[in-house]
Protein backbone atom coordinates (compact mmCIF):
# COMPACT_ATOMS: atom_id res chain seq x y z
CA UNK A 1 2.10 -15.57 14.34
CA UNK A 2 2.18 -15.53 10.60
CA UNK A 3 4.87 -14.43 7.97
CA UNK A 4 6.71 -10.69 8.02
CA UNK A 5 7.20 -9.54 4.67
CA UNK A 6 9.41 -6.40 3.82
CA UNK A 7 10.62 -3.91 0.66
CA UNK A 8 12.04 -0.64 0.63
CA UNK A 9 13.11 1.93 -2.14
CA UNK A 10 14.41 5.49 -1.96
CA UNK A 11 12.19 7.88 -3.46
CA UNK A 12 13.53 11.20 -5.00
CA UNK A 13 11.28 13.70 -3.18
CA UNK A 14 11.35 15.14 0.13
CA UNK A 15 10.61 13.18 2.99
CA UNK A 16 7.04 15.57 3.93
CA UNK A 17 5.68 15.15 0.31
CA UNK A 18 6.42 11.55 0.11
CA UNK A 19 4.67 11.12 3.76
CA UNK A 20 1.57 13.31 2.04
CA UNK A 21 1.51 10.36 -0.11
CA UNK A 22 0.81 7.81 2.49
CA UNK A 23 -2.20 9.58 3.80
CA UNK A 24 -3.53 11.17 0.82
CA UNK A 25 -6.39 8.98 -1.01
CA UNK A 26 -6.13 11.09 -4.22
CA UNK A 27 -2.47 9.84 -4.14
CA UNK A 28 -2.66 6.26 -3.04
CA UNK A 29 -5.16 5.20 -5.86
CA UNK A 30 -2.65 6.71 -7.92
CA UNK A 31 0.24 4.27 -6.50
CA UNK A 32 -0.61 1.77 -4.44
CA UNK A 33 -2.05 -0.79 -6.45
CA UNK A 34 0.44 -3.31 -7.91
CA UNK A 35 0.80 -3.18 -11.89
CA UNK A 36 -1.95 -4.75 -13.40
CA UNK A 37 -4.58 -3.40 -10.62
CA UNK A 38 -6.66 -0.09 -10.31
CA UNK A 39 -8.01 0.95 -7.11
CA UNK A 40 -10.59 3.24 -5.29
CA UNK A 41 -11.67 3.76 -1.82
CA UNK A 42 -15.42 3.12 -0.71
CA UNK A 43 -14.03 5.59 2.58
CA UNK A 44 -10.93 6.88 3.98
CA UNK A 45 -10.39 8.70 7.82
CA UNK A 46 -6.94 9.11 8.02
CA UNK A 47 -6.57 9.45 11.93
CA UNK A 48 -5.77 6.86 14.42
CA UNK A 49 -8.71 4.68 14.91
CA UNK A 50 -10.09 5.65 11.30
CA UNK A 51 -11.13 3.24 8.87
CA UNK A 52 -10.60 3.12 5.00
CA UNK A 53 -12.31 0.43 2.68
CA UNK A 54 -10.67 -0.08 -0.65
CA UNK A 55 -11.46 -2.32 -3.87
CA UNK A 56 -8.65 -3.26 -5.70
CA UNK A 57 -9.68 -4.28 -9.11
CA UNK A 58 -7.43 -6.88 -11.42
CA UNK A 59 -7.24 -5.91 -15.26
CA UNK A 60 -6.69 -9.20 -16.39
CA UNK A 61 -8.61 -11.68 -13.83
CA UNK A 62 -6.41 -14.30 -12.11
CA UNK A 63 -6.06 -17.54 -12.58
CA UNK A 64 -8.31 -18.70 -9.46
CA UNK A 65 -10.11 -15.34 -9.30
CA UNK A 66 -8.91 -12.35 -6.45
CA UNK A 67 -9.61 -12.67 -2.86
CA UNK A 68 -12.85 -11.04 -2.53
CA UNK A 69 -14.36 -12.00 -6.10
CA UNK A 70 -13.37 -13.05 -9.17
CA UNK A 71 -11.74 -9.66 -10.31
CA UNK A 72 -11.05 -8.05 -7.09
CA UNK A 73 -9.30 -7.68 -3.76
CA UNK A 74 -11.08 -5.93 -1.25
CA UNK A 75 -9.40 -3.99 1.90
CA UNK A 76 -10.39 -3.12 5.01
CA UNK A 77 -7.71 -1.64 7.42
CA UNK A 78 -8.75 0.26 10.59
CA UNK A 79 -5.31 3.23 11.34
CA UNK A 80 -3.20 2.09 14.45
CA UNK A 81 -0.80 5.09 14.50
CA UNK A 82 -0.38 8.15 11.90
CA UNK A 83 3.33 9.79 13.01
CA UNK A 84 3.64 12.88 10.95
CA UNK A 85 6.65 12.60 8.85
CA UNK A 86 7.47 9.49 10.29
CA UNK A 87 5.23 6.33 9.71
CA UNK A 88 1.54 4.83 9.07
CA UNK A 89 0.48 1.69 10.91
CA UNK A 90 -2.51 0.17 9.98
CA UNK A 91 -4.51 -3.41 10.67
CA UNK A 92 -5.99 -5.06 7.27
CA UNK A 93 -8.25 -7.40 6.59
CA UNK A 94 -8.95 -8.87 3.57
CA UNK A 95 -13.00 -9.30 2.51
CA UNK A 96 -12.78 -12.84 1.46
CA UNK A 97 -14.64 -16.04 2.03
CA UNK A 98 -11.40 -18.19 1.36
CA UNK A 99 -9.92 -19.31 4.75
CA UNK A 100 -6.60 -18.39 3.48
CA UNK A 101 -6.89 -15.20 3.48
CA UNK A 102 -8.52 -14.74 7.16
CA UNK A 103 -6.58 -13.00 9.98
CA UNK A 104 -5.41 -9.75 10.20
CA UNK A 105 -2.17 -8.16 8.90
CA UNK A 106 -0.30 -5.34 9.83
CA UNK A 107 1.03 -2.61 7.62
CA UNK A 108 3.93 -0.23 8.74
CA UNK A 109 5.08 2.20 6.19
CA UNK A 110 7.73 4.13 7.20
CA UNK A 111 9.85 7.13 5.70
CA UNK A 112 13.15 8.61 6.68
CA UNK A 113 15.70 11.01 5.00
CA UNK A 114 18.59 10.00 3.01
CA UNK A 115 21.65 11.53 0.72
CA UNK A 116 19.67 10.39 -2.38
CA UNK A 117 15.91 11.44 -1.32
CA UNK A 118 13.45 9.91 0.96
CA UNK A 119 13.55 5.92 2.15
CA UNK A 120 10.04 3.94 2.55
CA UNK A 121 10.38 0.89 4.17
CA UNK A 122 7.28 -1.42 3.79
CA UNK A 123 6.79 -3.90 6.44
CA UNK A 124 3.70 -6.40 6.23
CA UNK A 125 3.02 -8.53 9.47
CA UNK A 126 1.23 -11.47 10.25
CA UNK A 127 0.74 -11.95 6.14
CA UNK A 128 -2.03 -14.07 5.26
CA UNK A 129 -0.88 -18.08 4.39
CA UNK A 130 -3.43 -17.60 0.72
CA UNK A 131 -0.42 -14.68 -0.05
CA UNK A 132 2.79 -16.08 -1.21
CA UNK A 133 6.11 -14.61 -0.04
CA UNK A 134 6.96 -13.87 -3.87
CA UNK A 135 3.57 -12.68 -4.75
CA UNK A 136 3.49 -10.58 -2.04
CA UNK A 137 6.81 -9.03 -2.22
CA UNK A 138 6.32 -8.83 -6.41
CA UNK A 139 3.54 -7.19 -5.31
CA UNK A 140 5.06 -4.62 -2.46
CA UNK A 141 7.68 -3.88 -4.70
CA UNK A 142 5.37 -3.03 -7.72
CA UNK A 143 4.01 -0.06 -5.07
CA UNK A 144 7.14 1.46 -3.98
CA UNK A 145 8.19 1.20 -8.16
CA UNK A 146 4.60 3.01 -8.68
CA UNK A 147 5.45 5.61 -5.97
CA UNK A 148 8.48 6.17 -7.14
CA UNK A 149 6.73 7.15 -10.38
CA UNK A 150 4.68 9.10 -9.17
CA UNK A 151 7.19 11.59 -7.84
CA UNK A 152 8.82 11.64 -11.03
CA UNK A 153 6.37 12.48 -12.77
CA UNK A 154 4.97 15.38 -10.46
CA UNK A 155 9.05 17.14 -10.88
CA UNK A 156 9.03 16.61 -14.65
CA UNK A 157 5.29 18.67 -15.55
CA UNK A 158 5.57 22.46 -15.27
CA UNK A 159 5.19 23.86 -11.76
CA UNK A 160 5.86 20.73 -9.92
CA UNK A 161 8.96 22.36 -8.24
């Protein structure tokens, strides 16, 4: 059994939009990749049992190259449980040829009201030993900063409300 790694933040938006945001693909290239990464999806089926395949592409390559190449991560996760409003469970595998990064890691993203907006707790199980703790939760919390963003700056344009 391998590492748990965890991050949360409150989000100021309501709980259903925020949950949109875990299932939407237009939404999760937008925020999901850590600063300093773009990302697109090769396929998405959000549904449980659906797959999604997505490249995550480093703007400045890494010292040692990404997992999958020398400027990229690639992700394939396969959609355990989708809980409307609730949480997204999903099993990812990184496409890699480095040992370290074999094995397959769960995701749990999970959302819940509070006085202040809506709280996503990020839970990462069974983390891959080529991830380091503080990489990984640099990276996690990078996401939840990004969504964060993203919210804000859907209730500051004109009609976002």
């Amino acid at each position: 059994m391998g590492r748990t790694d965890e991050a949360s933040r409150v989000v100021d938006a309501p709980l259903s939009r925020v949950y949109a945001a875990l299932v939407d693909p237009t939404a999760l290239v937008e925020w999901l990749p850590p600063q300093g990464m773009t990302g697109r999806f090769e396929h998405f089926e959000p549904r449980p049992g659906g797959t999604y395949r997505m490249i995550l592409t480093y703007d400045a390559v890494p010292d040692g190259g990404g997992k999958t190449d020398e400027d990229s991560d690639v992700v394939e996760g396969r959609f355990i449980e989708i809980s409307p409003d609730d949480r997204v469970v999903s099993a990812v595998d990184f496409a890699s040829d480095d040992p370290s990064f074999d094995g397959t890691m769960t995701m749990t993203w999970s959302v819940s009201t509070v006085a202040d907006g809506t709280c996503v707790d990020m839970r990462a199980d069974d983390v891959p030993v080529g991830i380091s703790a503080e990489d990984h939760k640099e990276g996690m919390e990078s996401s939840l900063a990004n969504l964060a963003a993203y919210f804000d700056e859907r209730r500051d344009s004109p009609g976002s409300r």
